[in-house]
Protein backbone atom coordinates (compact mmCIF):
# COMPACT_ATOMS: atom_id res chain seq x y z
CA UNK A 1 10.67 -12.37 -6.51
CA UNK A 2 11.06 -9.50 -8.57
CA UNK A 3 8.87 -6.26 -8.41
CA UNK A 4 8.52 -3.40 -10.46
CA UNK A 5 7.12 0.11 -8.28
CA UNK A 6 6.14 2.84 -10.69
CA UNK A 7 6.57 6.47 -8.79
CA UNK A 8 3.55 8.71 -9.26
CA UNK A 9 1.60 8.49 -12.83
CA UNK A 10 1.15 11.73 -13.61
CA UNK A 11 -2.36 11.84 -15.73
CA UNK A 12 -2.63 10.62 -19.02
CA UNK A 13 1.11 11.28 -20.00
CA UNK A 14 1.94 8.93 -17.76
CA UNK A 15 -0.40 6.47 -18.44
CA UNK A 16 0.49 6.14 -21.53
CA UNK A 17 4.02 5.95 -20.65
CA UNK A 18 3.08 2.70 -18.63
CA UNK A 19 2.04 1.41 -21.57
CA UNK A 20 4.72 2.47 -23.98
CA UNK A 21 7.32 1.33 -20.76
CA UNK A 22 6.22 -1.56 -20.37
CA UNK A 23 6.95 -4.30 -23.08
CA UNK A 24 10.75 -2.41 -23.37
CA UNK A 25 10.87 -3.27 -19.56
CA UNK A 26 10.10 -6.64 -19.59
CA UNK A 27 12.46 -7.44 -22.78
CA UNK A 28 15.56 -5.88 -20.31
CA UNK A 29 14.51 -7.20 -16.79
CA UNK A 30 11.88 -10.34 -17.96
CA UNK A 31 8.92 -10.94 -16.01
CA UNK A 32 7.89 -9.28 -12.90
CA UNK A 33 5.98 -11.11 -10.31
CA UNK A 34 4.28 -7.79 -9.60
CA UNK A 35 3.67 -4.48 -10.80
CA UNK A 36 2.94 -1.48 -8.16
CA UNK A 37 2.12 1.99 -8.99
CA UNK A 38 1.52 4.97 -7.11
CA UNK A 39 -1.58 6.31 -8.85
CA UNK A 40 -2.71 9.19 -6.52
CA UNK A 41 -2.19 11.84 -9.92
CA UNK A 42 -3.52 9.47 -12.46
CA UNK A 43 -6.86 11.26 -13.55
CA UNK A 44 -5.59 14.73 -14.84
CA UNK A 45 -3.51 15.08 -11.96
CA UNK A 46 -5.65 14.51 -9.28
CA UNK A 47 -7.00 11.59 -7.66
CA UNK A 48 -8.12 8.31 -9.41
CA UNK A 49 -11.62 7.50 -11.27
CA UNK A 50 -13.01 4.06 -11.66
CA UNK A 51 -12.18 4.37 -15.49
CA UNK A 52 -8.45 5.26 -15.44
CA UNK A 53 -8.47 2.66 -12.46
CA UNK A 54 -9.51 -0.23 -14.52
CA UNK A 55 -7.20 1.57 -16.86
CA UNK A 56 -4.12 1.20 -14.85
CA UNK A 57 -4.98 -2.54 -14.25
CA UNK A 58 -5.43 -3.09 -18.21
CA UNK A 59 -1.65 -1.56 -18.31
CA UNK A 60 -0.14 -4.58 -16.38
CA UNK A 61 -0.40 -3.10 -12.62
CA UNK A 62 -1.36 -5.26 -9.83
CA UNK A 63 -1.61 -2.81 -7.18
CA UNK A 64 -2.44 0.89 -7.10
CA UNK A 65 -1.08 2.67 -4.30
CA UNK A 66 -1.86 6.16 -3.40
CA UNK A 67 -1.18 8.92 -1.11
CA UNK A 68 -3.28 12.54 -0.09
CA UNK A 69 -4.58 13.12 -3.75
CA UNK A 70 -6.56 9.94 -3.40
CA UNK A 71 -9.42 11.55 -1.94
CA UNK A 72 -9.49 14.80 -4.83
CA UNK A 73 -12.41 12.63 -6.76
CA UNK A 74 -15.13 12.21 -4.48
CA UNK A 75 -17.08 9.75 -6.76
CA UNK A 76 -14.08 7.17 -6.46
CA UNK A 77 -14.20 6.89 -2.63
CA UNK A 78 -16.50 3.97 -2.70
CA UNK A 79 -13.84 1.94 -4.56
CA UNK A 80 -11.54 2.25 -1.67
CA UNK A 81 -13.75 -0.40 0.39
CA UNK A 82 -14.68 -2.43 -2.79
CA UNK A 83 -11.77 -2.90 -5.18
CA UNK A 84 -9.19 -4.55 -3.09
CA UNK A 85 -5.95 -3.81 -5.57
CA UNK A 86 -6.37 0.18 -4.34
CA UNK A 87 -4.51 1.19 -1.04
CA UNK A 88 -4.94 4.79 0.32
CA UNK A 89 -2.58 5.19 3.32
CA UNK A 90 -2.67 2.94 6.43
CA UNK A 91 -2.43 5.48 9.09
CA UNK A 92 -5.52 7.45 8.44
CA UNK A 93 -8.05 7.05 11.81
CA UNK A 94 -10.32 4.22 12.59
CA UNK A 95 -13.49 4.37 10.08
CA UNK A 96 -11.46 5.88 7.47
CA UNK A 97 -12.99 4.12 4.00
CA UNK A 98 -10.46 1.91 2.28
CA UNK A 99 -7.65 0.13 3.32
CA UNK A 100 -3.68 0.40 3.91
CA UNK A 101 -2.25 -3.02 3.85
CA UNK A 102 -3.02 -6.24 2.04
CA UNK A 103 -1.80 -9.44 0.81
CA UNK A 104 -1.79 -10.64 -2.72
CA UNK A 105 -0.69 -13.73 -3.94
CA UNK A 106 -0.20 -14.59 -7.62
CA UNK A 107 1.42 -17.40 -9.55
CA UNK A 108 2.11 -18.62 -6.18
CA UNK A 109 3.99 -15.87 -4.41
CA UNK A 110 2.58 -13.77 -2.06
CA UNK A 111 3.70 -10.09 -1.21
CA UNK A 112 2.47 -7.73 1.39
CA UNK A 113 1.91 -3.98 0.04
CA UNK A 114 1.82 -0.97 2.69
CA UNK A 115 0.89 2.35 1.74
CA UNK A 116 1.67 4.79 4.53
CA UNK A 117 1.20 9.14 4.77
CA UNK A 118 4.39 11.38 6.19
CA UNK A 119 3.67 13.83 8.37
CA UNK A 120 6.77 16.27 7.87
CA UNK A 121 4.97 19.37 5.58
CA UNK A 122 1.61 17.37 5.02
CA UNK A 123 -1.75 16.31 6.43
CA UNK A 124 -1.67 15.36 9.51
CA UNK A 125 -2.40 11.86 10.12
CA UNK A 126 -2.19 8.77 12.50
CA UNK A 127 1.99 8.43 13.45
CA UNK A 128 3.21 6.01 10.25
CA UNK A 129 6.08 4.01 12.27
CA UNK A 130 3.56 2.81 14.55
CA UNK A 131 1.13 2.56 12.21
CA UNK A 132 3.98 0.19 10.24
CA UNK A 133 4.45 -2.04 13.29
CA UNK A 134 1.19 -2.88 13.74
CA UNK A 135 0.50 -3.92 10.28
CA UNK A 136 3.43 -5.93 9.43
CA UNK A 137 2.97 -7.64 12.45
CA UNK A 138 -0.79 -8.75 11.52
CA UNK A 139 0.88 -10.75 8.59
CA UNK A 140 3.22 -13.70 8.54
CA UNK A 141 4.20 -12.82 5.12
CA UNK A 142 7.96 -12.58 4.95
CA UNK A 143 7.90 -10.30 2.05
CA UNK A 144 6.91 -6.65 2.44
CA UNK A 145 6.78 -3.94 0.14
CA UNK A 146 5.80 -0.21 1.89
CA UNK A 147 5.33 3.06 -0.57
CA UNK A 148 5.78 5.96 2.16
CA UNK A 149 4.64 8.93 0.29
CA UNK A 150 6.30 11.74 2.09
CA UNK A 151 7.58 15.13 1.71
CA UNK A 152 11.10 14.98 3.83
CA UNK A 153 13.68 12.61 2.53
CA UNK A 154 14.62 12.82 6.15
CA UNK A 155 11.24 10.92 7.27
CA UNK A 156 11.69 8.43 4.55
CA UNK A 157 15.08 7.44 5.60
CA UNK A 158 14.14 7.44 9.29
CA UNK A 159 11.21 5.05 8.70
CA UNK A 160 13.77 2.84 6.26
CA UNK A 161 15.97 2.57 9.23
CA UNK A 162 12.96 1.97 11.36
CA UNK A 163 11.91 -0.83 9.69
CA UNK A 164 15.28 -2.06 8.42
CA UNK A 165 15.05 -6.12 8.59
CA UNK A 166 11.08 -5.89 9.06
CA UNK A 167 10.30 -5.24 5.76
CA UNK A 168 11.49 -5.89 2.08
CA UNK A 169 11.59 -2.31 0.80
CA UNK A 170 10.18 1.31 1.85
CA UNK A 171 10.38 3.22 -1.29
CA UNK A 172 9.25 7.00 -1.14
CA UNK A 173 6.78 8.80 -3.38
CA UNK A 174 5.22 12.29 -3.31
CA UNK A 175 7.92 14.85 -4.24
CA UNK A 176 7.75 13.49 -8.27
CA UNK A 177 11.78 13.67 -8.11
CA UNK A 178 13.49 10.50 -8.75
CA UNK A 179 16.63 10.48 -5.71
CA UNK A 180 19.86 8.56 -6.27
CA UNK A 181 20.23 7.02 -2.93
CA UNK A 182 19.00 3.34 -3.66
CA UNK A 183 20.74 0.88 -1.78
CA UNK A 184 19.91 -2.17 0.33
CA UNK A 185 20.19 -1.46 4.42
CA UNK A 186 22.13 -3.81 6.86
CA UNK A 187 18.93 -5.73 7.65
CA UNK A 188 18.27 -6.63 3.72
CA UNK A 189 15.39 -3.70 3.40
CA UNK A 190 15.56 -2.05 -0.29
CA UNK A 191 15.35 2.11 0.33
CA UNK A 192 14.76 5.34 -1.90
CA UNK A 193 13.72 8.52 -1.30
CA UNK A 194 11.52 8.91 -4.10
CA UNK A 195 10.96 6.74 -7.17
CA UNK A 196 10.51 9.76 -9.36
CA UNK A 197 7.02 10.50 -11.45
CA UNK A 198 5.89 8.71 -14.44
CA UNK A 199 4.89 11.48 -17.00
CA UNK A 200 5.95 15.18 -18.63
CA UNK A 201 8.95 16.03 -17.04
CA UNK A 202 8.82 19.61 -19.08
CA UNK A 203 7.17 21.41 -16.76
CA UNK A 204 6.64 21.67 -12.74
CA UNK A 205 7.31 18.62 -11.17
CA UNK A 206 4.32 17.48 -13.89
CA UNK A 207 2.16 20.42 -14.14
CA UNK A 208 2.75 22.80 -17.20
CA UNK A 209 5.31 25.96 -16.26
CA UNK A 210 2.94 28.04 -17.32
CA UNK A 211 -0.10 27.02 -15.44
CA UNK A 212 1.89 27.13 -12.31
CA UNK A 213 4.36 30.24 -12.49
CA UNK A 214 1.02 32.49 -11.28
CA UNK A 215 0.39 30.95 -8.21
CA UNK A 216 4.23 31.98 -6.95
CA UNK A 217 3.75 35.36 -8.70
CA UNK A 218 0.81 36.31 -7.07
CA UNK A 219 -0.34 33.56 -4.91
CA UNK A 220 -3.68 33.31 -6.55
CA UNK A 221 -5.65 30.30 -6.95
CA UNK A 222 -5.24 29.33 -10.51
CA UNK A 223 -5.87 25.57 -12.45
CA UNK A 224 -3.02 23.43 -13.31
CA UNK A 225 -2.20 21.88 -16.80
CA UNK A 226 -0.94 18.36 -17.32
CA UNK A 227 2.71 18.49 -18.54
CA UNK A 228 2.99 16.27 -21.45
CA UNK A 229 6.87 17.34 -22.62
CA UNK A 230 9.53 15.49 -21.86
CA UNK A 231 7.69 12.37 -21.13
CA UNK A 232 9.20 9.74 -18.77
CA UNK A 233 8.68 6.37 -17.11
CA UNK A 234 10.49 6.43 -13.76
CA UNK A 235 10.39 3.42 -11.67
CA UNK A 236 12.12 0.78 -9.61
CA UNK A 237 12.91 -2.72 -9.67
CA UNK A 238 13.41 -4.58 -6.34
CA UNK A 239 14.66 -7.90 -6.42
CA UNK A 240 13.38 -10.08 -3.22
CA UNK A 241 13.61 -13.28 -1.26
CA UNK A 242 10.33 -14.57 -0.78
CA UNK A 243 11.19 -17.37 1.88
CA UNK A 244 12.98 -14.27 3.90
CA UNK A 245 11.68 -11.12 2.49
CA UNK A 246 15.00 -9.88 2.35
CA UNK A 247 16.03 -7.21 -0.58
CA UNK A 248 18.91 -8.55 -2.39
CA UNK A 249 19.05 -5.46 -5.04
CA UNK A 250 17.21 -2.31 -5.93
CA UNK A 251 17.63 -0.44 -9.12
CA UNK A 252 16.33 2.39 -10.61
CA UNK A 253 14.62 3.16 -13.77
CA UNK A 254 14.39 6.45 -15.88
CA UNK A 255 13.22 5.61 -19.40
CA UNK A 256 12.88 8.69 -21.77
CA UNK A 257 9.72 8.37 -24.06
CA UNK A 258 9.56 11.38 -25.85
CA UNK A 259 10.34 10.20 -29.08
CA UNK A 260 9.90 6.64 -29.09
């Protein structure tokens, strides 16, 4: 089973790079048997609406992932309880709209997805390794795909290592910095720190320089600007066993679009 995760789309520079990404990643790796983004930033940055949503699906993505941004568009929150391809993250309380885990099957595979919060220098929410043990355990689904969207590479890693040989892969999101530290752990679990962000890489970690620079100059509220320079489509691919859910290889993708 191959799978394709797409770190954060950042608004409509990255959608577009999805699009553009796309046919030039299926001509190098061939099919996928599913396509995962994290689409938290999708609409201008912030949050998801149902058009860029059906959007997203048009693109080629399965499932839509998200992480604290998902609640920035208020008119979207019904879609979390009726469109079953969007996850917000698992460990928010009891009566939280939406949902965290799911199974999807297509052309006869089936794949778990988990989207869980961090903790470290965010929200705080429900704990997310317990929150991971209970939901992997609700499924007999060997494979398992998690997108922890954390701040701390050092609560990524520990939650990797926590569910090393439980789950397929635990690939990070949030920071919109693509890590090198891929590799497959003891217990056949894929790992990153972050996939990286698809969209302008010109800027602040997708926002334009200068709508950012005044909010560290004079900590003022002040209304960020969609990067669209330096456009990229950051991803990775995770290659999978689906009669053990073990990882057998994870690589990384960073596909410059600028001037294709």
């Amino acid at each position: 089973m191959r799978i394709l995760f797409i770190g954060d789309i950042m608004g409509r520079p990255g959608r577009d790079a999805v699009v553009r990404a796309m046919p030039v990643l299926k001509e190098q790796f061939g099919e996928f048997d599913f396509v995962i983004a994290n689409g938290e930033n999708s609409a201008a940055g912030f949050g998801l609406t149902e058009k860029v949503m059906n959007e997203l699906f048009a693109s080629g993505i399965d499932i839509i992932t998200n992480g604290n941004h998902v609640w920035d568009k208020k008119e979207f929150i019904p879609f979390l309880d009726s469109e079953t391809r969007v996850l917000r993250p698992a460990n928010h309380p009891a009566g939280t709209p939406g949902r965290g885990f799911a199974v999807y099957e297509k052309n006869g595979e089936k794949l778990a997805v988990l989207s869980l919060q961090g903790r470290t220098f965010m929200p705080p929410l429900d704990c997310p390794f317990q929150e991971a043990l209970k939901q992997i355990e609700s499924s007999d689904v060997p494979a398992v795909f998690v997108d922890f969207h954390a701040e701390a590479s050092s609560e990524k890693r520990a939650l990797a290592f926590w569910l090393d040989g439980k789950v397929s892969a635990v690939v990070g999101t949030h920071t919109h910095v693509q890590t090198a530290d891929e590799e497959v752990l003891p217990g056949g679990t894929a790992f990153i720190s972050d996939a990286g962000m698809t969209g302008g890489h010109g800027g602040i970690i997708g926002m334009t320089f200068e709508s950012v620079i005044p909010k560290f100059l004079y900590g003022t509220p002040c209304r960020f600007e969609v990067c669209d320079k330096d456009v990229r489509f950051q991803a990775v691919v995770v290659d999978i066993d689906g009669e053990t859910g073990r990882a057998m290889d994870i690589q990384r993708v960073n596909l410059s679009l600028q001037n294709s």
